[in-house]
C-alpha atoms as a PDB file:
ATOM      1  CA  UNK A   1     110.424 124.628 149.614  1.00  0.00           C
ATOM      2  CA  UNK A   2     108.077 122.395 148.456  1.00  0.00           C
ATOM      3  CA  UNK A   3     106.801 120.023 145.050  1.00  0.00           C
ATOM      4  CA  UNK A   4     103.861 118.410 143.705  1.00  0.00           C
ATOM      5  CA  UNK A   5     103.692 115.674 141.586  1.00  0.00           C
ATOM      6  CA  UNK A   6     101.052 114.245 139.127  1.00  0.00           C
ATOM      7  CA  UNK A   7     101.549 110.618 137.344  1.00  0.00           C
ATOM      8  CA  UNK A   8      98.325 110.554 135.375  1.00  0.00           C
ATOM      9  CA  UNK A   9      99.981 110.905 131.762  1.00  0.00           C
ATOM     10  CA  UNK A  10     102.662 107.844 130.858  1.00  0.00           C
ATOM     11  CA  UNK A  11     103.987 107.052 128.021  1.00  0.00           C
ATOM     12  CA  UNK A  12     102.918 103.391 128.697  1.00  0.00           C
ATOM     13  CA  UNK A  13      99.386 104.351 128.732  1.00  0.00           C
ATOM     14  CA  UNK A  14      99.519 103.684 125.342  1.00  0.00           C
ATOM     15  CA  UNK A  15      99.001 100.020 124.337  1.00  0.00           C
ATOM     16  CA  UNK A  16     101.816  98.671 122.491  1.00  0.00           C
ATOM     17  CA  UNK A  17     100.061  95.844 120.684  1.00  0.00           C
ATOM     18  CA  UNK A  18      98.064  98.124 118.683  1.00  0.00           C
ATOM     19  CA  UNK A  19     101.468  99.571 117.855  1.00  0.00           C
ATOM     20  CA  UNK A  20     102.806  95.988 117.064  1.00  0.00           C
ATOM     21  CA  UNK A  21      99.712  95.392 114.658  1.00  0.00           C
ATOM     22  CA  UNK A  22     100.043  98.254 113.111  1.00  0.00           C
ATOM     23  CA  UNK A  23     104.116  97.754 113.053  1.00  0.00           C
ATOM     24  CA  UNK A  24     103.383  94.365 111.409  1.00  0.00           C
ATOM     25  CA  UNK A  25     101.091  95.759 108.530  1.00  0.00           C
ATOM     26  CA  UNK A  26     103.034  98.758 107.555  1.00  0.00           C
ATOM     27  CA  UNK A  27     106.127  96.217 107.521  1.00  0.00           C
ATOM     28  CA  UNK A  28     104.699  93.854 105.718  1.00  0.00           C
ATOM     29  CA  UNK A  29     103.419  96.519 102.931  1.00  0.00           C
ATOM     30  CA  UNK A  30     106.958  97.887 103.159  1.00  0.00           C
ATOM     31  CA  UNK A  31     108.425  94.507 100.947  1.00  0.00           C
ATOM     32  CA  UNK A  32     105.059  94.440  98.926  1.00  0.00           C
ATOM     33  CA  UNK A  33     105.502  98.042  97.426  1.00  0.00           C
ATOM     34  CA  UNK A  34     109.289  97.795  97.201  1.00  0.00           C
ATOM     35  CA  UNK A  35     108.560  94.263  94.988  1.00  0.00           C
ATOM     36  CA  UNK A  36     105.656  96.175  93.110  1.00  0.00           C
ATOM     37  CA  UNK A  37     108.169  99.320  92.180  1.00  0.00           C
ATOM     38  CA  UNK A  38     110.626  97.300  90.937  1.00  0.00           C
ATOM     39  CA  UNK A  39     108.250  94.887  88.945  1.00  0.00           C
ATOM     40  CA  UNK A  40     106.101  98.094  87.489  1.00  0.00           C
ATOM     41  CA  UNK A  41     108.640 100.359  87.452  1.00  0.00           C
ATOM     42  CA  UNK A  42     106.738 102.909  89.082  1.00  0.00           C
ATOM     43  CA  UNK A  43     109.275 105.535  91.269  1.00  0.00           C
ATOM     44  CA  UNK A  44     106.139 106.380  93.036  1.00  0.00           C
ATOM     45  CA  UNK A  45     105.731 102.953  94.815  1.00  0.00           C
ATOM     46  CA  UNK A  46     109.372 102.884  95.571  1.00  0.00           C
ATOM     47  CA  UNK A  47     109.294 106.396  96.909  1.00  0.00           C
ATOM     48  CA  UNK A  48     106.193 105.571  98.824  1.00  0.00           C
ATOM     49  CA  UNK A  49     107.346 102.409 100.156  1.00  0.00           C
ATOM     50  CA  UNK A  50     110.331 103.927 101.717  1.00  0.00           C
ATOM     51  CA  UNK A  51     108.262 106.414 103.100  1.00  0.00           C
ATOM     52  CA  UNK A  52     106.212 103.761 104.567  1.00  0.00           C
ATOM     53  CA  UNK A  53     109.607 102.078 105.856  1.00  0.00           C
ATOM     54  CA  UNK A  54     110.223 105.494 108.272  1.00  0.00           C
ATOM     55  CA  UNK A  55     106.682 104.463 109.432  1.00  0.00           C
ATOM     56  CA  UNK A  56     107.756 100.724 110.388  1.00  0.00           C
ATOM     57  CA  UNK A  57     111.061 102.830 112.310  1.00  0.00           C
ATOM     58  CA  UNK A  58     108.185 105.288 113.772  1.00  0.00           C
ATOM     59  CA  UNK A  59     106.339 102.087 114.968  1.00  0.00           C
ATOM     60  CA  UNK A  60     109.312 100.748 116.096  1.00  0.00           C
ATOM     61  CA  UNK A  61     111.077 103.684 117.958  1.00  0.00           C
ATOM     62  CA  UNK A  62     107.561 104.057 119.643  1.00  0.00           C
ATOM     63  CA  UNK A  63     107.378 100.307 121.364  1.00  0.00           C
ATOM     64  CA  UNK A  64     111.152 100.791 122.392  1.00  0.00           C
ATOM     65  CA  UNK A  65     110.439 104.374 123.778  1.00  0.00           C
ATOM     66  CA  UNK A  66     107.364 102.729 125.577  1.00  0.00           C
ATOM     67  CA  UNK A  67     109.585  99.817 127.137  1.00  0.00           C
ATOM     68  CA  UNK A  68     112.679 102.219 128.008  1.00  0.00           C
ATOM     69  CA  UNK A  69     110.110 105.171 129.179  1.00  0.00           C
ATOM     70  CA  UNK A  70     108.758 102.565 131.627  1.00  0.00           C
ATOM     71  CA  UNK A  71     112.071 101.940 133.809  1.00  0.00           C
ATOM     72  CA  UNK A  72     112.152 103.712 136.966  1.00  0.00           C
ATOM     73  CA  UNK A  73     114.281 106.434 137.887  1.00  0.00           C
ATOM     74  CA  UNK A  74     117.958 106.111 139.639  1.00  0.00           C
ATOM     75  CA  UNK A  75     120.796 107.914 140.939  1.00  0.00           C
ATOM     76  CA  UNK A  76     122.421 108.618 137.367  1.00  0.00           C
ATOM     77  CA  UNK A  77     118.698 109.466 135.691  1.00  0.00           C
ATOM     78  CA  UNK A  78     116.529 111.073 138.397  1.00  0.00           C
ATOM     79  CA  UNK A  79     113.697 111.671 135.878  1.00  0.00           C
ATOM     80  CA  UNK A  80     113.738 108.231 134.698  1.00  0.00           C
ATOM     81  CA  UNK A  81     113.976 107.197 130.965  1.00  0.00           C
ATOM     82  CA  UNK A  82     110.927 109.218 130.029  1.00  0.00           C
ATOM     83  CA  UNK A  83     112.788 111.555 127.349  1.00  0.00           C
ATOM     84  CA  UNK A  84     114.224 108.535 125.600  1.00  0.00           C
ATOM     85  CA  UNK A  85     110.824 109.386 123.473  1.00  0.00           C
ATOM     86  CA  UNK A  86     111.494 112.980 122.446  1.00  0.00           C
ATOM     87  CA  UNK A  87     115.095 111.686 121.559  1.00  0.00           C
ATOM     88  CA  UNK A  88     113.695 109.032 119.503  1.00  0.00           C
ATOM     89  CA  UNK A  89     111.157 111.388 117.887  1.00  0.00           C
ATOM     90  CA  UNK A  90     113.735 113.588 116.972  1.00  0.00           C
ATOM     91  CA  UNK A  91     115.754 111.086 115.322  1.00  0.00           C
ATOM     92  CA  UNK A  92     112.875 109.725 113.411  1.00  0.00           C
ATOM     93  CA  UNK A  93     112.131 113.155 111.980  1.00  0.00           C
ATOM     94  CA  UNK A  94     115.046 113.442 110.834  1.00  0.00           C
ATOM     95  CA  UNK A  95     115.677 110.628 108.726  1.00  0.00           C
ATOM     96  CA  UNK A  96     112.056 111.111 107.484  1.00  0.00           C
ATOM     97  CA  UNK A  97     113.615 114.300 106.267  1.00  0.00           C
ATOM     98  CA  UNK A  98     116.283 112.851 104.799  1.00  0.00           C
ATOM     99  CA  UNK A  99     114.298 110.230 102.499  1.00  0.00           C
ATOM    100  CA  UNK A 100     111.813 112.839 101.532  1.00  0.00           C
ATOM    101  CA  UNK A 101     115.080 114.679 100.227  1.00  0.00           C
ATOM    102  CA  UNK A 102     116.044 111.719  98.102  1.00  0.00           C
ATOM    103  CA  UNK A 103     112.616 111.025  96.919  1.00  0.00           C
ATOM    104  CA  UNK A 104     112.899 114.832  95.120  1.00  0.00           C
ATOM    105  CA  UNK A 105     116.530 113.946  93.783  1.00  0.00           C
ATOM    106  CA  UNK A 106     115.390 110.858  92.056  1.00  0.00           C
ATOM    107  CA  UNK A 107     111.997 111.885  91.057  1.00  0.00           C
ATOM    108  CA  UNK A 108     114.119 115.160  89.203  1.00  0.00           C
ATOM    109  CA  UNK A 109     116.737 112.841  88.244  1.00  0.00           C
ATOM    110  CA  UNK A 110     113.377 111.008  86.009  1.00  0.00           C
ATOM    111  CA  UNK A 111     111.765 113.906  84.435  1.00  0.00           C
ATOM    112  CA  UNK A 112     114.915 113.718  82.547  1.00  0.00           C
ATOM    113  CA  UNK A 113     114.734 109.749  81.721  1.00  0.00           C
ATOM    114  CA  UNK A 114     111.234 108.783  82.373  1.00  0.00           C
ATOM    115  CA  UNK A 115     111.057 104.729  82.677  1.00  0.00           C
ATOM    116  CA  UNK A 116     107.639 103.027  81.274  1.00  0.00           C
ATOM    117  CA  UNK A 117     105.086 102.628  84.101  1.00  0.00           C
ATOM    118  CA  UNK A 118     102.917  99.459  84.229  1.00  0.00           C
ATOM    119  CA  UNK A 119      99.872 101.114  85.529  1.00  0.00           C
ATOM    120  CA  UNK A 120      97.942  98.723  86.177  1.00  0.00           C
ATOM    121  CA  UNK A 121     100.225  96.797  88.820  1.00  0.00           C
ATOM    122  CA  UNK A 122     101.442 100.122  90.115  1.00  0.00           C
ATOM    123  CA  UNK A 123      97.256 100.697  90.986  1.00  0.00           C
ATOM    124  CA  UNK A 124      96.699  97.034  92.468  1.00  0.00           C
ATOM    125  CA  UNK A 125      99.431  97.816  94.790  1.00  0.00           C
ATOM    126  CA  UNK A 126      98.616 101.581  95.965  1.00  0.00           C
ATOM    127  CA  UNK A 127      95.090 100.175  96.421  1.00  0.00           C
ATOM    128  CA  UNK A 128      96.642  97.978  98.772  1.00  0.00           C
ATOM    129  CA  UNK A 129      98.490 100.628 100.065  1.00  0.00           C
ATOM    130  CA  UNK A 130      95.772 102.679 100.802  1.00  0.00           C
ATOM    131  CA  UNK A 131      93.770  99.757 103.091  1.00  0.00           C
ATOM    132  CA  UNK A 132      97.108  99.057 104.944  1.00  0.00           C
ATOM    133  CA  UNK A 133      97.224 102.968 106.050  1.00  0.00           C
ATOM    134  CA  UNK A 134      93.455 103.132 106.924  1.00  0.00           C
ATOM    135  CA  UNK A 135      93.794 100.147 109.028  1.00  0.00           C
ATOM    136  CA  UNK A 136      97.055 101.336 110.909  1.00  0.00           C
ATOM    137  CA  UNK A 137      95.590 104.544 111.460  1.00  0.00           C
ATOM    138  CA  UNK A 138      92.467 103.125 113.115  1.00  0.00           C
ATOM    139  CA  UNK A 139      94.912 101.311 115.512  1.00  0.00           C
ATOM    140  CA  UNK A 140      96.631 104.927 116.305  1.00  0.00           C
ATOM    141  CA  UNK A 141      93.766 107.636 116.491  1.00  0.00           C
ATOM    142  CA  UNK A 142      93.066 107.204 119.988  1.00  0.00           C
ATOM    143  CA  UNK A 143      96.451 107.452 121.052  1.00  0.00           C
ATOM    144  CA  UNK A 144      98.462 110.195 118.928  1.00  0.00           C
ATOM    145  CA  UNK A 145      97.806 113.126 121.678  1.00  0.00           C
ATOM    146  CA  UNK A 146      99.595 110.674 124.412  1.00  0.00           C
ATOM    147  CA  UNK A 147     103.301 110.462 123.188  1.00  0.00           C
ATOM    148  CA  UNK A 148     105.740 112.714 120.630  1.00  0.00           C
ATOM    149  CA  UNK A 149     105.992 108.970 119.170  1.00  0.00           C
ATOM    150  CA  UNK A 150     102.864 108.077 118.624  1.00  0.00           C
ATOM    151  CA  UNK A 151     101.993 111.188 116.864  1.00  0.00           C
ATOM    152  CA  UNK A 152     105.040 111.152 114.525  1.00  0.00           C
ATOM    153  CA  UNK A 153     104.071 107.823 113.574  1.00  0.00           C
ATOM    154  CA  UNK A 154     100.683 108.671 112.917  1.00  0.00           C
ATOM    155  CA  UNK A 155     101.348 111.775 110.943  1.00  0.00           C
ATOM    156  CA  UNK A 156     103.556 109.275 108.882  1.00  0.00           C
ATOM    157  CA  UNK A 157     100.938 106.921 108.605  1.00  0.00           C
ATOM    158  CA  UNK A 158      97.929 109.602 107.630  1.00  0.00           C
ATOM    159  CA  UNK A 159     101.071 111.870 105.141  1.00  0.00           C
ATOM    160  CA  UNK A 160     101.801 107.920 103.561  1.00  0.00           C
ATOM    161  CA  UNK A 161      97.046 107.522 103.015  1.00  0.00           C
ATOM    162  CA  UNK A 162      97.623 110.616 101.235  1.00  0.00           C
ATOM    163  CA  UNK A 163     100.573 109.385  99.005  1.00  0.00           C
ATOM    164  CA  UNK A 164      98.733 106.135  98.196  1.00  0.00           C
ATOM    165  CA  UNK A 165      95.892 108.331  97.006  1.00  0.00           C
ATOM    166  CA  UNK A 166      98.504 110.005  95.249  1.00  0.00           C
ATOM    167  CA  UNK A 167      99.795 106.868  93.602  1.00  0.00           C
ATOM    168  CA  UNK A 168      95.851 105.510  92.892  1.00  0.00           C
ATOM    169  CA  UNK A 169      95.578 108.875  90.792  1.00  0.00           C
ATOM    170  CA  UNK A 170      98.695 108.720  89.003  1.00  0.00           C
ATOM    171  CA  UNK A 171      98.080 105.372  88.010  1.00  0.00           C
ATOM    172  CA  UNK A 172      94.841 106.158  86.861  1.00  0.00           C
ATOM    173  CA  UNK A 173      96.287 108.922  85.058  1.00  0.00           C
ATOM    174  CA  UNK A 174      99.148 106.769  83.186  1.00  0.00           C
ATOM    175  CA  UNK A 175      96.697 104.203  82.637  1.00  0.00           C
ATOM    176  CA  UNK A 176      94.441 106.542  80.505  1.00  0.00           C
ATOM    177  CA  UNK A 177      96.186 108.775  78.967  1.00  0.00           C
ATOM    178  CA  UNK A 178     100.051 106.813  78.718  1.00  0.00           C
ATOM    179  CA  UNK A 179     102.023 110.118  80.409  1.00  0.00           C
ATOM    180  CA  UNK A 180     104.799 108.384  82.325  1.00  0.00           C
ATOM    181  CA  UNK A 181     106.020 111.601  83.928  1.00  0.00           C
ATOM    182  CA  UNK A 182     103.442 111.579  85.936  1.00  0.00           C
ATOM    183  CA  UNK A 183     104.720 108.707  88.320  1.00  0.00           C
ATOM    184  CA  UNK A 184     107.774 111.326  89.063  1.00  0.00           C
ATOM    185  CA  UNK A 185     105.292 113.843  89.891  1.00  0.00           C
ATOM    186  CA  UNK A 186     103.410 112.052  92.332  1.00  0.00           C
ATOM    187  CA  UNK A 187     107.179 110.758  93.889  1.00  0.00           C
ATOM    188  CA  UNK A 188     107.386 115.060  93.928  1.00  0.00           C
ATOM    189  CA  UNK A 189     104.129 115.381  96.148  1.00  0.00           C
ATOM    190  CA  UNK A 190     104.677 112.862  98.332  1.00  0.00           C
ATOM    191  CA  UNK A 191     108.448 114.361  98.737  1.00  0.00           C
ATOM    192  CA  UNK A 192     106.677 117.760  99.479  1.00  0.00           C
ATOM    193  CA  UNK A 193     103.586 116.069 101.816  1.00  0.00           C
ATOM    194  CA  UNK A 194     106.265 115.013 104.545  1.00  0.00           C
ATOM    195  CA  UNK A 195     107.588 118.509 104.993  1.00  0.00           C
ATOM    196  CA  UNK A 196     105.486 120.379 107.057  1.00  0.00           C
ATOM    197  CA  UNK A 197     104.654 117.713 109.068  1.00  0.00           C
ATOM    198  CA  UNK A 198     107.821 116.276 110.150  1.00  0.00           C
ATOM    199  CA  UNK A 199     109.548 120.043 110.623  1.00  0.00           C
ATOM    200  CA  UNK A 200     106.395 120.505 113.372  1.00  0.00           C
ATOM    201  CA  UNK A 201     107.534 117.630 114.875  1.00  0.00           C
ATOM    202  CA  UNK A 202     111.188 118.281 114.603  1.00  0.00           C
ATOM    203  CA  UNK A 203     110.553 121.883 116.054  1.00  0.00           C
ATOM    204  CA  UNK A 204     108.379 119.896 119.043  1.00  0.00           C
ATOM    205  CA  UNK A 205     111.121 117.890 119.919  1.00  0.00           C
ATOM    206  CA  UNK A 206     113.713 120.151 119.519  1.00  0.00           C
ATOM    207  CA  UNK A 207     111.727 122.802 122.446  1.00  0.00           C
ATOM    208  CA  UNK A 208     111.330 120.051 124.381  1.00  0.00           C
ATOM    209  CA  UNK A 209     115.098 119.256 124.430  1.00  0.00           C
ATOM    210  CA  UNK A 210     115.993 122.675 124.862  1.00  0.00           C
ATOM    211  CA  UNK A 211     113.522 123.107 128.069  1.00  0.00           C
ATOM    212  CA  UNK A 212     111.542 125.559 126.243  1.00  0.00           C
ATOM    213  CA  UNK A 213     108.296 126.426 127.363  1.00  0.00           C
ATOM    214  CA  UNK A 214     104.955 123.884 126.572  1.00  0.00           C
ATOM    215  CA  UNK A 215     102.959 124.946 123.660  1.00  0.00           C
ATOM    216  CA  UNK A 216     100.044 126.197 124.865  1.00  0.00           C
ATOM    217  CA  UNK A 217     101.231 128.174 128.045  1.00  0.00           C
ATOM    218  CA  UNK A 218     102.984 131.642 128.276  1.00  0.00           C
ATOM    219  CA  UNK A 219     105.527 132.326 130.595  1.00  0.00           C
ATOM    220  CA  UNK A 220     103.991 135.601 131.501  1.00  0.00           C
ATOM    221  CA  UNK A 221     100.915 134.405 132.118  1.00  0.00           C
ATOM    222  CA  UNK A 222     102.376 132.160 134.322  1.00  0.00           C
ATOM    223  CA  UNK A 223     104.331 134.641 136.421  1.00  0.00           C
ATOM    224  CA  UNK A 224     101.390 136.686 136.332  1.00  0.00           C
ATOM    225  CA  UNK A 225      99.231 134.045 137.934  1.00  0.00           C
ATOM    226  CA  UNK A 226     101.264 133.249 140.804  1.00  0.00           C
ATOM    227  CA  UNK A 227     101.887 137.165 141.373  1.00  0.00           C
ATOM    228  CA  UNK A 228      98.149 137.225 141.520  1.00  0.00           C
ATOM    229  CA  UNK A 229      97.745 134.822 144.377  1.00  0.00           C
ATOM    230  CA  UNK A 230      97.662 136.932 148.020  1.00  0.00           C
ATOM    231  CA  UNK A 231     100.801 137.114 150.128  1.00  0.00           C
ATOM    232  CA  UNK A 232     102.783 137.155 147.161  1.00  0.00           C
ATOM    233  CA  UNK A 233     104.700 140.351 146.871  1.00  0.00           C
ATOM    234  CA  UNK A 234     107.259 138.933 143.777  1.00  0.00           C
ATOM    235  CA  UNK A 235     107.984 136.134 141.674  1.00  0.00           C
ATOM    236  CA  UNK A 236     111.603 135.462 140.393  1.00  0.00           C
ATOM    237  CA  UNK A 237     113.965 132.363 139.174  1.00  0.00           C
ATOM    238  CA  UNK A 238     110.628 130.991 137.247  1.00  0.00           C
ATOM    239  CA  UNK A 239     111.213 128.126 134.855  1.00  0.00           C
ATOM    240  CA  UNK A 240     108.537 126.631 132.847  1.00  0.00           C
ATOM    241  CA  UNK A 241     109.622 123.252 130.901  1.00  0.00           C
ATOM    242  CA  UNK A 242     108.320 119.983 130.100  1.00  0.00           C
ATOM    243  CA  UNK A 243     109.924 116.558 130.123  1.00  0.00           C
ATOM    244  CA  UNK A 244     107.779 114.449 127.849  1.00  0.00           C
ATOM    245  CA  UNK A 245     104.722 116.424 125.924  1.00  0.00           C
ATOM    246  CA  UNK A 246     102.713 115.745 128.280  1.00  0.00           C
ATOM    247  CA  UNK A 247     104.630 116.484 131.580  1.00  0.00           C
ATOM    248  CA  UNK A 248     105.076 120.385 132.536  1.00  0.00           C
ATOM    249  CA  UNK A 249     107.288 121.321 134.924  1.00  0.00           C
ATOM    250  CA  UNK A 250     107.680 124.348 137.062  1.00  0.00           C
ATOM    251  CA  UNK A 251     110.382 126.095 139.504  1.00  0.00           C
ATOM    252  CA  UNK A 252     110.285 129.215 141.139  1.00  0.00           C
ATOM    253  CA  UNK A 253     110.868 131.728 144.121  1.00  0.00           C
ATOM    254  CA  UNK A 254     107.964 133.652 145.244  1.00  0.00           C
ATOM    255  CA  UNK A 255     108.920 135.956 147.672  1.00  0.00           C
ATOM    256  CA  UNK A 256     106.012 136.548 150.401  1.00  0.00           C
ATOM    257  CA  UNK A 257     104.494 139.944 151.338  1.00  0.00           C
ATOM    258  CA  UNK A 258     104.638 140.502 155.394  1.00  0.00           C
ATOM    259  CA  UNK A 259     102.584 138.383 157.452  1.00  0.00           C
ATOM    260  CA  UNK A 260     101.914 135.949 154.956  1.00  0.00           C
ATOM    261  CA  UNK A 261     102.092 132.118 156.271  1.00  0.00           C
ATOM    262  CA  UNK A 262     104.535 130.429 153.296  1.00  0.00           C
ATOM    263  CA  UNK A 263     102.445 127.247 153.591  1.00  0.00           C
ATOM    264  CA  UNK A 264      99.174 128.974 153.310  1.00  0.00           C
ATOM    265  CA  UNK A 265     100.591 130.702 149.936  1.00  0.00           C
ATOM    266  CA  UNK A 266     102.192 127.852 148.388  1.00  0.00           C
ATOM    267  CA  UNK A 267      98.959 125.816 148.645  1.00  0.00           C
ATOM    268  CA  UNK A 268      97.560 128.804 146.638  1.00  0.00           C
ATOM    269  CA  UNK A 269      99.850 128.978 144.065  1.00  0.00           C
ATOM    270  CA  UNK A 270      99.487 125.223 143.409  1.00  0.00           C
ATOM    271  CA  UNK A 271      96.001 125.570 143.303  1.00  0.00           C
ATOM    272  CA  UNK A 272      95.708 128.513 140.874  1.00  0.00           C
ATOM    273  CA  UNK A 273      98.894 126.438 138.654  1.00  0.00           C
ATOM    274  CA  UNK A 274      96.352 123.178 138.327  1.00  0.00           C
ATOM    275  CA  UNK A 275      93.419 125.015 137.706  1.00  0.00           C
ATOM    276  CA  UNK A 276      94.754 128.101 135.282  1.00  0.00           C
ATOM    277  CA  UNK A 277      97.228 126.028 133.259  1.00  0.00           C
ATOM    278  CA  UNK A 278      96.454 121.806 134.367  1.00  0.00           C
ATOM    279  CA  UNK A 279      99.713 122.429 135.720  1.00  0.00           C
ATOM    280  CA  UNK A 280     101.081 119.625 138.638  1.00  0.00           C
ATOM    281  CA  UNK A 281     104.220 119.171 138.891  1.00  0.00           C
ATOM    282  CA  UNK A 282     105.535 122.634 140.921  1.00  0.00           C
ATOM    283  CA  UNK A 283     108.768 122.922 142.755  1.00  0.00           C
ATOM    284  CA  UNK A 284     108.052 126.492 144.890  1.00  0.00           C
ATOM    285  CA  UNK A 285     110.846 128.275 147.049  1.00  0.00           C
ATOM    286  CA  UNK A 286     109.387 130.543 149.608  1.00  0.00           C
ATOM    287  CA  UNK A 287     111.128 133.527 150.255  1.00  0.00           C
ATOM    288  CA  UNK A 288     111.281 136.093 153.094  1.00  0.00           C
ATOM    289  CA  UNK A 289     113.507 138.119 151.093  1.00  0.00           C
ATOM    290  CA  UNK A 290     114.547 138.367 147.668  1.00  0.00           C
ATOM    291  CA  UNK A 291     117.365 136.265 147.585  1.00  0.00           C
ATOM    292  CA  UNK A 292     117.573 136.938 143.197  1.00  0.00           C
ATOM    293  CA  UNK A 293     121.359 138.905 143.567  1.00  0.00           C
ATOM    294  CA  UNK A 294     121.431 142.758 142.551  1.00  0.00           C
ATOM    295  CA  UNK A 295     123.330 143.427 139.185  1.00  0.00           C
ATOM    296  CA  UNK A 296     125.526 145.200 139.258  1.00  0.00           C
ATOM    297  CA  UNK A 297     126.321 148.470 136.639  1.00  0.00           C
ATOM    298  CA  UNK A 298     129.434 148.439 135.009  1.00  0.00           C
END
């Protein structure tokens, strides 16, 4: 029996001051729409500022994930801390879900009693808006393939560009033509942006948690690949999960064909693992005999 390891990908790779900056602007924009909804009256503003408030948690959960993902591993946690940031992605989709669901309650709620708009604040402010995502996104690009976190809070940054767009036209709208319900219909598409985007990430985390297999990889091609390699007469017991996003993981019994030298073969498996599917981290039990138990019919 035997493993390989590879440390290349961390979740501390990524640097967590652009993460504070970016923390600090969408924060700061956070009290500016909140003060601009209330002044204007605008349901859009409000409904995009507490959109931008799940990005300030994203931000947030992110830096802790990176500070807890760094500790070490010990007897109680002999993988370390490093899936603190698919529980904290997880979490944050979720109550990204839940504001998007209130955003759609109140913005129905207003098509019933629609409130008069001052346009012309509620555009100063989504311009604003707008300049505050661009920036924070700029600070993220380079880093949202790295962590689960990262990339929720950069989907929630790019979904919150698209509802300040959203609130630019609306005002504009309001402005020249005086239709009020249009502020709840804007607070409707930015309730209907987050969807997709936060159930991927839910459904990401949620795999993960479960030990599902990585996207990207199929479990028969897997099998198939070490049942390829010579002096391999069967594969069974294979498990194919990840940890973090980016941290596959393998187990599995190969049983060997006669004659066939169980270091030689394992070195070959490895081999064909990192090069077919950047696979690295392998535990492989080698097997005279099949050692999977018979079933027996009932």
């Amino acid at each position: 029996m035997s493993a390989s390891h590879q440390h290349d990908h961390d979740i501390g790779d990524t640097p967590a001051s652009r993460l504070r900056i970016a923390l600090a602007l969408t924060f700061f924009f956070v009290l500016v729409e909140v003060i601009g909804g209330i002044v204007t009256g605008s349901l859009a503003l409000i409904s995009d500022a507490m959109h931008m408030l799940t990005d300030s948690m994203a931000l947030a959960i992110a830096l802790l994930a990176i500070r807890v993902g760094r500790r070490p591993a010990d007897l109680l946690r002999t993988y370390g801390y490093a899936r603190f940031e698919i529980l904290a992605a997880a979490f944050n989709a979720m109550i990204l879900l839940g504001v998007a669901f209130y955003i759609l309650y109140e913005a129905y709620a207003r098509l019933f009693e629609p409130k008069q708009i001052a346009s012309l604040g509620m555009l100063a402010v989504a311009v604003v808006g707008l300049l505050v995502n661009l920036a924070s996104m700029r600070l993220l690009t380079g880093h949202k393939d790295e962590s689960l976190n990262v990339k929720g809070a950069y989907l929630e940054v790019w979904a919150d560009m698209l509802g300040s767009l959203g609130v630019i036209a609306g005002a504009l709208v309001i402005w020249l033509t005086g239709w009020q319900w249009v502020d709840s219909l804007v607070a409707v598409g930015i309730g209907f942006m987050v969807f997709p985007r936060t159930w991927g990430l839910l459904k990401e985390c949620i795999n993960i948690l479960l030990e599902g297999v990585p996207p990207g990889m199929a479990l028969e091609d897997v099998e198939t690949a070490i049942a390829e390699v010579p002096g391999v007469a069967s594969v069974h017991d294979l498990h194919l999960w990840a940890i973090t996003q980016n941290k596959p993981s393998l187990t599995a019994h190969a049983v060997l064909s006669d004659g066939a030298d169980p270091e030689a073969v394992r070195q070959a498996i490895e081999a064909s693992l990192r090069g077919k599917f950047d696979l690295h981290h392998t535990t492989l039990q080698m097997e005279r005999e099949n050692c999977q138990p018979v079933e027996t019919i009932h």
